[in-house]
C-alpha atoms as a PDB file:
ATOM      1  CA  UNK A   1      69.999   4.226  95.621  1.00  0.00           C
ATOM      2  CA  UNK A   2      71.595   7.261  93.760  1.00  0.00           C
ATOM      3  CA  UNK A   3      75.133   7.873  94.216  1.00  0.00           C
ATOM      4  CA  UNK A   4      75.908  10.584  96.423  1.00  0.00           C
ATOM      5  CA  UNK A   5      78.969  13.042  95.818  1.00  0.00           C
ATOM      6  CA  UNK A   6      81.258  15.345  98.212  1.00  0.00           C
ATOM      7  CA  UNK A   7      82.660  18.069  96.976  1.00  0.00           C
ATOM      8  CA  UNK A   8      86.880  18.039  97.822  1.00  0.00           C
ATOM      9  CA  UNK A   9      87.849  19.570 101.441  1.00  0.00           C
ATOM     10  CA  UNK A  10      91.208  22.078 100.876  1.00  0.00           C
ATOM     11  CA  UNK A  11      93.628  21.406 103.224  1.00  0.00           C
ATOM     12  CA  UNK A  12      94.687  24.124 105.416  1.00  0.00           C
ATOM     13  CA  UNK A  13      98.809  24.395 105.609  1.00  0.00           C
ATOM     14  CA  UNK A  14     100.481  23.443 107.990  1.00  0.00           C
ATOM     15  CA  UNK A  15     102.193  25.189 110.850  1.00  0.00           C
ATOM     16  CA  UNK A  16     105.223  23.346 111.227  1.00  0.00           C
ATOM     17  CA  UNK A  17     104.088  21.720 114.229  1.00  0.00           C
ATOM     18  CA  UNK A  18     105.895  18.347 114.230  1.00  0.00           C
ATOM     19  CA  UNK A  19     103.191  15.242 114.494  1.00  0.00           C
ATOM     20  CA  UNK A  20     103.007  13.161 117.344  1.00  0.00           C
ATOM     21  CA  UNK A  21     103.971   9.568 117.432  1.00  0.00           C
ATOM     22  CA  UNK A  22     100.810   8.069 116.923  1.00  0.00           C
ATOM     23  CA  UNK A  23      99.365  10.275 114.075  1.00  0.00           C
ATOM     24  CA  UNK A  24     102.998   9.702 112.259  1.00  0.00           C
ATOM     25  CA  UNK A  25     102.364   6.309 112.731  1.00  0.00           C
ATOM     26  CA  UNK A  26      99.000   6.787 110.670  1.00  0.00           C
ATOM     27  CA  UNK A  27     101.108   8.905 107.744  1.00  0.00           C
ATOM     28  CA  UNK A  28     103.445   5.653 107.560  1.00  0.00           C
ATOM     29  CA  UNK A  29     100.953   3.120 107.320  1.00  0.00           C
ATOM     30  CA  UNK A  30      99.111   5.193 105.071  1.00  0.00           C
ATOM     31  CA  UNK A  31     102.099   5.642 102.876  1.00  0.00           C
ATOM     32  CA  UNK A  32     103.020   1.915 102.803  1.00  0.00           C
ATOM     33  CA  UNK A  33      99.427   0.900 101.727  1.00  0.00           C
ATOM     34  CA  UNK A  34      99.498   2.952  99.042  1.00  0.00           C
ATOM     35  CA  UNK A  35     103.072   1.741  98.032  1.00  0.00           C
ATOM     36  CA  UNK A  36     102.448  -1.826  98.760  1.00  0.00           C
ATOM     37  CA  UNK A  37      99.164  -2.052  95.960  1.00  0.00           C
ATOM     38  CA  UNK A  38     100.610   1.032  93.599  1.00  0.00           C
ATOM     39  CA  UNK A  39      97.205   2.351  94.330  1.00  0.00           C
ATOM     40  CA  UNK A  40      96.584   6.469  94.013  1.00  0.00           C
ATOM     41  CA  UNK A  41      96.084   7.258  97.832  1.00  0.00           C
ATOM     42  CA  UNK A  42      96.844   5.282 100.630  1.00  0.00           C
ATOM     43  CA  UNK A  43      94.962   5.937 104.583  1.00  0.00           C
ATOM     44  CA  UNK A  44      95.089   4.705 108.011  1.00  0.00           C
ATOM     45  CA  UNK A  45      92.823   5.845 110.787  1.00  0.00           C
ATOM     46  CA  UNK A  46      92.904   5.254 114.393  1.00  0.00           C
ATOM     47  CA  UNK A  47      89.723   4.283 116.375  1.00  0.00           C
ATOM     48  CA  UNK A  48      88.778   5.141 120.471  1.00  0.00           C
ATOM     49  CA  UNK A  49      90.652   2.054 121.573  1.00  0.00           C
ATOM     50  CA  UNK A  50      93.636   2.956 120.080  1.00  0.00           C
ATOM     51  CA  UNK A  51      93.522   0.142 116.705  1.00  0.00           C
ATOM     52  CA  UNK A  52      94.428   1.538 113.636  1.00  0.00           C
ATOM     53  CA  UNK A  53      93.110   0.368 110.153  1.00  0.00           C
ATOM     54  CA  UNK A  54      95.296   1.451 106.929  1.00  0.00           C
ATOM     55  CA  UNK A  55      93.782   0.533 103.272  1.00  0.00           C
ATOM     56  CA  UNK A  56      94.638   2.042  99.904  1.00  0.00           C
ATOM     57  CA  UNK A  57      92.257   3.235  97.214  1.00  0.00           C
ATOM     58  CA  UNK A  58      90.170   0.754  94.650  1.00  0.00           C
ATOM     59  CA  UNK A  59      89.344   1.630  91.384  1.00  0.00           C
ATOM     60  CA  UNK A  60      87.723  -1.451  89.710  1.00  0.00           C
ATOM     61  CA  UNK A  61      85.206  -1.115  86.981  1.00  0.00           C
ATOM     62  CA  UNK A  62      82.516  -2.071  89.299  1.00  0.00           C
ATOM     63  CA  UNK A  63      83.874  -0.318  92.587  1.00  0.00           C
ATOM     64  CA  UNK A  64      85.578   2.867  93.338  1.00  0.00           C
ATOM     65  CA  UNK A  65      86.258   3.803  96.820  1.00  0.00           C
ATOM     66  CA  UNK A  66      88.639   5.966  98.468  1.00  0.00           C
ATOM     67  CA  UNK A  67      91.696   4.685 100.729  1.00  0.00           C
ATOM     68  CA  UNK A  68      89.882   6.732 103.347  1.00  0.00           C
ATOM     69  CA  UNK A  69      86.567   5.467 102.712  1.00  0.00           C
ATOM     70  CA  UNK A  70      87.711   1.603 102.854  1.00  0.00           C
ATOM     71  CA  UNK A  71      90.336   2.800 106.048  1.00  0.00           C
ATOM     72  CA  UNK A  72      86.949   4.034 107.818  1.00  0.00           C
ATOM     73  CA  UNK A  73      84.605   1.307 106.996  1.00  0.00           C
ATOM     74  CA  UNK A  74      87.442  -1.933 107.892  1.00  0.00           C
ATOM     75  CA  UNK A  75      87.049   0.307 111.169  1.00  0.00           C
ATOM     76  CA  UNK A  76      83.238   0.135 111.620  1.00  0.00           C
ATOM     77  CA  UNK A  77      83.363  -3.352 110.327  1.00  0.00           C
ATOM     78  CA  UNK A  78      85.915  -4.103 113.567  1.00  0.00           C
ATOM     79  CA  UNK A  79      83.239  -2.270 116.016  1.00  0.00           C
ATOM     80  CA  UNK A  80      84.914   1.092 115.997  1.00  0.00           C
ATOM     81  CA  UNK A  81      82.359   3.914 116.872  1.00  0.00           C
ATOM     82  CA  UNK A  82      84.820   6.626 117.090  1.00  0.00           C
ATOM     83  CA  UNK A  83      87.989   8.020 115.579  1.00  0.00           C
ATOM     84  CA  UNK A  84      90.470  10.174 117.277  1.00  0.00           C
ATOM     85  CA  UNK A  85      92.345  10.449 113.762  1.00  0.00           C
ATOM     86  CA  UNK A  86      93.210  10.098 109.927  1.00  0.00           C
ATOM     87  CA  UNK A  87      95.955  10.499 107.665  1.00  0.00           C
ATOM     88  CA  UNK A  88      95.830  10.149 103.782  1.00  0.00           C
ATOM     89  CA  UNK A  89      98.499   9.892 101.621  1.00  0.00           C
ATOM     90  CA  UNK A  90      98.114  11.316  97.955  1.00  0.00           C
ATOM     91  CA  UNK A  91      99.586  13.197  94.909  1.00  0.00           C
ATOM     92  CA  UNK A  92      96.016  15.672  95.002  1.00  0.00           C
ATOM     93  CA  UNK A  93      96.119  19.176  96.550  1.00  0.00           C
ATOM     94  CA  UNK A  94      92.647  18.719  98.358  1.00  0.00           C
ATOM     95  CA  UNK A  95      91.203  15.994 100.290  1.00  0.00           C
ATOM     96  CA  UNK A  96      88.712  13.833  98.575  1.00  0.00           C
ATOM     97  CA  UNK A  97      85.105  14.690  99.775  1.00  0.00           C
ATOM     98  CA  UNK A  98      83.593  11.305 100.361  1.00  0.00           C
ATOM     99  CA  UNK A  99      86.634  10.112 102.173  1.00  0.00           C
ATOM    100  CA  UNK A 100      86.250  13.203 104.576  1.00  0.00           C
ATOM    101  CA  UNK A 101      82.413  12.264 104.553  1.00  0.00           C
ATOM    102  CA  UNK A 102      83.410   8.526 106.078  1.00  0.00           C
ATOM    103  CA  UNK A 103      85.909  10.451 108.720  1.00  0.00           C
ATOM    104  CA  UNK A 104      83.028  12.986 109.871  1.00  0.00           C
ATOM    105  CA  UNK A 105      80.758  10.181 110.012  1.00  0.00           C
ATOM    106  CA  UNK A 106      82.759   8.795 113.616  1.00  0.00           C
ATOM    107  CA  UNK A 107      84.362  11.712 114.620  1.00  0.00           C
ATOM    108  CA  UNK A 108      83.405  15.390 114.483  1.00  0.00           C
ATOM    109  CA  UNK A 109      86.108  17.018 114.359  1.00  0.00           C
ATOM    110  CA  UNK A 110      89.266  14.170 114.357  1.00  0.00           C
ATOM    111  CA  UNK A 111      92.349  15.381 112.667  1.00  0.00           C
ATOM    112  CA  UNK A 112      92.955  14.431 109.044  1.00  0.00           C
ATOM    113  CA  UNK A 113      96.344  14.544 108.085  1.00  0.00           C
ATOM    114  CA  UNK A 114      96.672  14.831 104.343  1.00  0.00           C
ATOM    115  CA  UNK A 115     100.756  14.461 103.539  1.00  0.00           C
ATOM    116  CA  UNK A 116     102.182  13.690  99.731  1.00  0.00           C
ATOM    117  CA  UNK A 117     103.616  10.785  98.314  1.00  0.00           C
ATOM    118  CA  UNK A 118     106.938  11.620 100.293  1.00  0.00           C
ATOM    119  CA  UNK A 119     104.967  11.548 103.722  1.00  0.00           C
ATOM    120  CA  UNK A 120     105.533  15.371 104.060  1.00  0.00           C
ATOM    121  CA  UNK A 121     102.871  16.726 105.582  1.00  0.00           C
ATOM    122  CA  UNK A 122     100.527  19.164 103.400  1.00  0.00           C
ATOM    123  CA  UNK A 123      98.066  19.872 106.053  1.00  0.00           C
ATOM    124  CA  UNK A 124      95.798  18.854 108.590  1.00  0.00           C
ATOM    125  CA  UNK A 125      91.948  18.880 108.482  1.00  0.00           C
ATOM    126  CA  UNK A 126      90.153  19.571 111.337  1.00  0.00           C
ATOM    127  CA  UNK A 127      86.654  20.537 110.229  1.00  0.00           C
END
């Protein structure tokens, strides 16, 4: 099967609108996944019931796969069939398309909150 590849999202600033519990809940995990493994990006999503699911990114010479990706698919392995939202935490300017890809692929039009490695928030992706 060939590869496929997602070009990056940009991340709208934000407004200054503070985040609510739950999605700053999703920024912490996915800050202290990312921390825990010294990996580049860290995520945590949150399904329909409410679960949430944090990873950090993999970069092995035979697999490479986003925090978000790996957040999303621990998800769909646990019988998720819906997000209500996403954070990812990262050093880039622009949200990685494939992990936006996995996001869209459960939820339409979830929130994906992209902060930096100090959990400030950059932006939030709604698209």
């Amino acid at each position: 099967m060939p590869e496929q590849t997602f070009a990056a999202v940009p991340v709208p600033g934000t407004d200054g609108t503070p985040l609510s519990a739950e999605d700053a809940k999703l920024v912490t995990l996915a800050r202290s996944s990312r921390a825990r493994s010294s990996a580049a990006e860290g995520a945590a999503v949150r399904d329909q019931d409410g679960r949430t699911y944090a990873a950090a990114s993999v970069a092995l010479p035979s697999l490479t796969v986003t925090a978000l990706q790996l957040a999303v698919a621990q998800a769909a392995a646990s019988g998720a069939t819906k997000l209500e939202a996403a954070a990812v935490v990262t050093e880039a300017l622009e949200l990685d398309g494939s992990g936006h890809a996995a996001v869209r692929d459960l939820a339409a039009s979830a929130p994906i909150h992209v902060a930096g490695t100090d959990a400030v928030l950059l932006g939030t992706v709604v698209q």
